[in-house]
Protein backbone atom coordinates (compact mmCIF):
# COMPACT_ATOMS: atom_id res chain seq x y z
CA UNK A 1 -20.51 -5.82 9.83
CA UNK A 2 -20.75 -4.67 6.35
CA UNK A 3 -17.85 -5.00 3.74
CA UNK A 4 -15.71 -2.09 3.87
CA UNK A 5 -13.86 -0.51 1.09
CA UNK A 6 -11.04 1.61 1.03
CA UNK A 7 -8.18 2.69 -1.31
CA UNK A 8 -4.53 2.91 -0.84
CA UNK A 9 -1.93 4.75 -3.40
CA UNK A 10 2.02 4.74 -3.31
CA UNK A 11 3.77 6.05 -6.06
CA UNK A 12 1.57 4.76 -9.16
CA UNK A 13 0.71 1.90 -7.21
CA UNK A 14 -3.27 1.16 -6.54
CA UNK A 15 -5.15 -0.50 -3.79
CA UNK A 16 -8.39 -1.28 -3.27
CA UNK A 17 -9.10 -3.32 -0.28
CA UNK A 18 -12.50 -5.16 0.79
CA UNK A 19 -12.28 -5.80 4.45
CA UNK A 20 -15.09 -7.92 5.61
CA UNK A 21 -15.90 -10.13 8.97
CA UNK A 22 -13.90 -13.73 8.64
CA UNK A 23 -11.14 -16.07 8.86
CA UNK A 24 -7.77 -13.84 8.29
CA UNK A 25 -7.59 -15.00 4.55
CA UNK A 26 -5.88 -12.18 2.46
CA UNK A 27 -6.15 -12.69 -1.69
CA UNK A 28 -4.62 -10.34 -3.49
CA UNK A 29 -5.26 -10.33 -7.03
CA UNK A 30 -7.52 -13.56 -6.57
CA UNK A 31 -4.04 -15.17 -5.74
CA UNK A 32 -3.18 -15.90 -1.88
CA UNK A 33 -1.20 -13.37 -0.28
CA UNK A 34 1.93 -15.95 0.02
CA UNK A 35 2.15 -16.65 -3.78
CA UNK A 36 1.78 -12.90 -5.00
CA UNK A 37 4.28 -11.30 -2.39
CA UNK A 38 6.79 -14.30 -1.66
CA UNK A 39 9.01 -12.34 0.16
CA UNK A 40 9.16 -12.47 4.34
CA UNK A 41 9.19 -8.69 4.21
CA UNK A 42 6.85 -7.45 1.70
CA UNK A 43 4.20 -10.08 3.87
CA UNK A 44 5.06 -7.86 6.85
CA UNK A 45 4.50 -4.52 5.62
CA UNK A 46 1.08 -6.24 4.20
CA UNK A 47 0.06 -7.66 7.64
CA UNK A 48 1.47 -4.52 9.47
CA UNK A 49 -1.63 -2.81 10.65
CA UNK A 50 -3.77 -5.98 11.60
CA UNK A 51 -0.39 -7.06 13.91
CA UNK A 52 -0.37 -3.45 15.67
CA UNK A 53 -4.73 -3.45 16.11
CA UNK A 54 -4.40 -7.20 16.89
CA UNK A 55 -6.73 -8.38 14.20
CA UNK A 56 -4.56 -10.88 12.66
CA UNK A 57 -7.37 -13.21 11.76
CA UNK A 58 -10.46 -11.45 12.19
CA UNK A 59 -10.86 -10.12 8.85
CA UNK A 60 -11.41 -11.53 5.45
CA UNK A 61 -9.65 -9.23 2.89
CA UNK A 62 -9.70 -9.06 -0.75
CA UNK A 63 -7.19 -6.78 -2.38
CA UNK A 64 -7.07 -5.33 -6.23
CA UNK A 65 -3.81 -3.62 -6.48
CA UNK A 66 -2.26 -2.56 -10.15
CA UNK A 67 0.69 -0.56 -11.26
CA UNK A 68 3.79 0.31 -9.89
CA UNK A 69 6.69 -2.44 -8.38
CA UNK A 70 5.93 -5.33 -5.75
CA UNK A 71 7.55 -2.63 -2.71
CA UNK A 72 4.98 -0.21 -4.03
CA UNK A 73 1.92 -2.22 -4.27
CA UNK A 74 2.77 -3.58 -0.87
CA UNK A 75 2.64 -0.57 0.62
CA UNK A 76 -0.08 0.74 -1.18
CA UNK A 77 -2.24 -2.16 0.60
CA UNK A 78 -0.68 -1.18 3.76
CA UNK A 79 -2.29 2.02 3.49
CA UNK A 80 -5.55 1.20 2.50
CA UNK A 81 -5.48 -1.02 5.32
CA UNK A 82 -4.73 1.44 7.96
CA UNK A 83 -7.12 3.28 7.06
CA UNK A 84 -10.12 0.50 6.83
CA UNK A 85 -9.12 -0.15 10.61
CA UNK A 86 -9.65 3.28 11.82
CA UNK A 87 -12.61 2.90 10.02
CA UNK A 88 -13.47 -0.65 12.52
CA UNK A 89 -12.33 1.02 15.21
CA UNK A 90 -12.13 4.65 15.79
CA UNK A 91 -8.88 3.86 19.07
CA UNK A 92 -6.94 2.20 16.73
CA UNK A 93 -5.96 5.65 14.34
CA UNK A 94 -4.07 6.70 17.61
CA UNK A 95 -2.14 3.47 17.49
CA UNK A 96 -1.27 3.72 13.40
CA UNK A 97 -0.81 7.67 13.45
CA UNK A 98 2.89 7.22 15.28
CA UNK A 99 4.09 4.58 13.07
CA UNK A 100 3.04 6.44 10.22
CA UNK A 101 1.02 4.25 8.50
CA UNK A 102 -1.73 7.11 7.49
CA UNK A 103 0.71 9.27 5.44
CA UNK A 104 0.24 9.07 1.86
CA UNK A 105 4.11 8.65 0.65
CA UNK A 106 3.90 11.67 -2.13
CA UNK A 107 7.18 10.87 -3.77
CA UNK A 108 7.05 10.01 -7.08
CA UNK A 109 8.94 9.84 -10.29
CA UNK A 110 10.04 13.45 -11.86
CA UNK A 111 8.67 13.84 -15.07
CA UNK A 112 11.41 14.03 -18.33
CA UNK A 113 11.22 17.91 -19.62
CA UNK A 114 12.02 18.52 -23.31
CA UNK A 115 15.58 19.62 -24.48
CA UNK A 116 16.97 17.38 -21.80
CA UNK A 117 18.29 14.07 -21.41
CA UNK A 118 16.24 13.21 -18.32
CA UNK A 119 14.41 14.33 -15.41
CA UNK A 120 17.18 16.41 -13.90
CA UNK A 121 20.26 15.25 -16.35
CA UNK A 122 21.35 17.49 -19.74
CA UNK A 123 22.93 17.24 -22.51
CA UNK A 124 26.52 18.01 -22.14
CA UNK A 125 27.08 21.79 -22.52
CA UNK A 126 29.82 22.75 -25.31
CA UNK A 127 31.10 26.23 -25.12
CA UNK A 128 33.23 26.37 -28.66
């Protein structure tokens, strides 16, 4: 099996993830999964879709991820990860689909328009 590469986005959040026959180590950033995302929970949403296709430690991965928060690039790699095992398996998309762990989450941040204090806030209105 060849390396395969796939990319994952959440907010402004980036993935790229090398999947590639091996162990189960996951480096993320060239740091080990457990030191970059200490939490319990952001390790779960990380090792989501290898629990559900039960390839826990089949597959070497090697993650870039940059911008966004921690929750963000988790999920980001969640994605991208998803998506590289439909890509090893074409049974397991059926498994992934109703868990929705193939949806791109398109929420992101509103953008600050001029004459106003933020996004969706104003400046308070005066009338004399």
């Amino acid at each position: 099996m060849e390396v395969i590469h796939k990319i994952g986005r959440r907010k402004t959040a980036v993935a790229r993830v090398y999947v590639a026959q091996g162990k189960g180590n996951i480096t993320i950033n060239k740091k080990d999964m457990a030191v970059y995302f200490p939490t319990a929970t952001l390790q779960y949403k990380v090792n989501q879709p290898l629990a559900m296709t039960n390839n826990d430690g089949n597959f070497d991965i090697t993650v870039n991820v940059y911008g966004g928060g921690i929750t963000g690039q988790a999920e980001a790699i969640r994605l991208a990860l998803s998506r590289a095992m439909c890509e090893v398996d074409a049974d397991n998309r059926g498994i992934l689909k109703p868990e929705g762990l193939l949806t791109r989450d398109p929420r992101m941040v509103e953008r600050k328009k001029f004459g106003q204090k933020k996004a969706r806030k104003k400046f308070q209105f005066s009338k004399r």
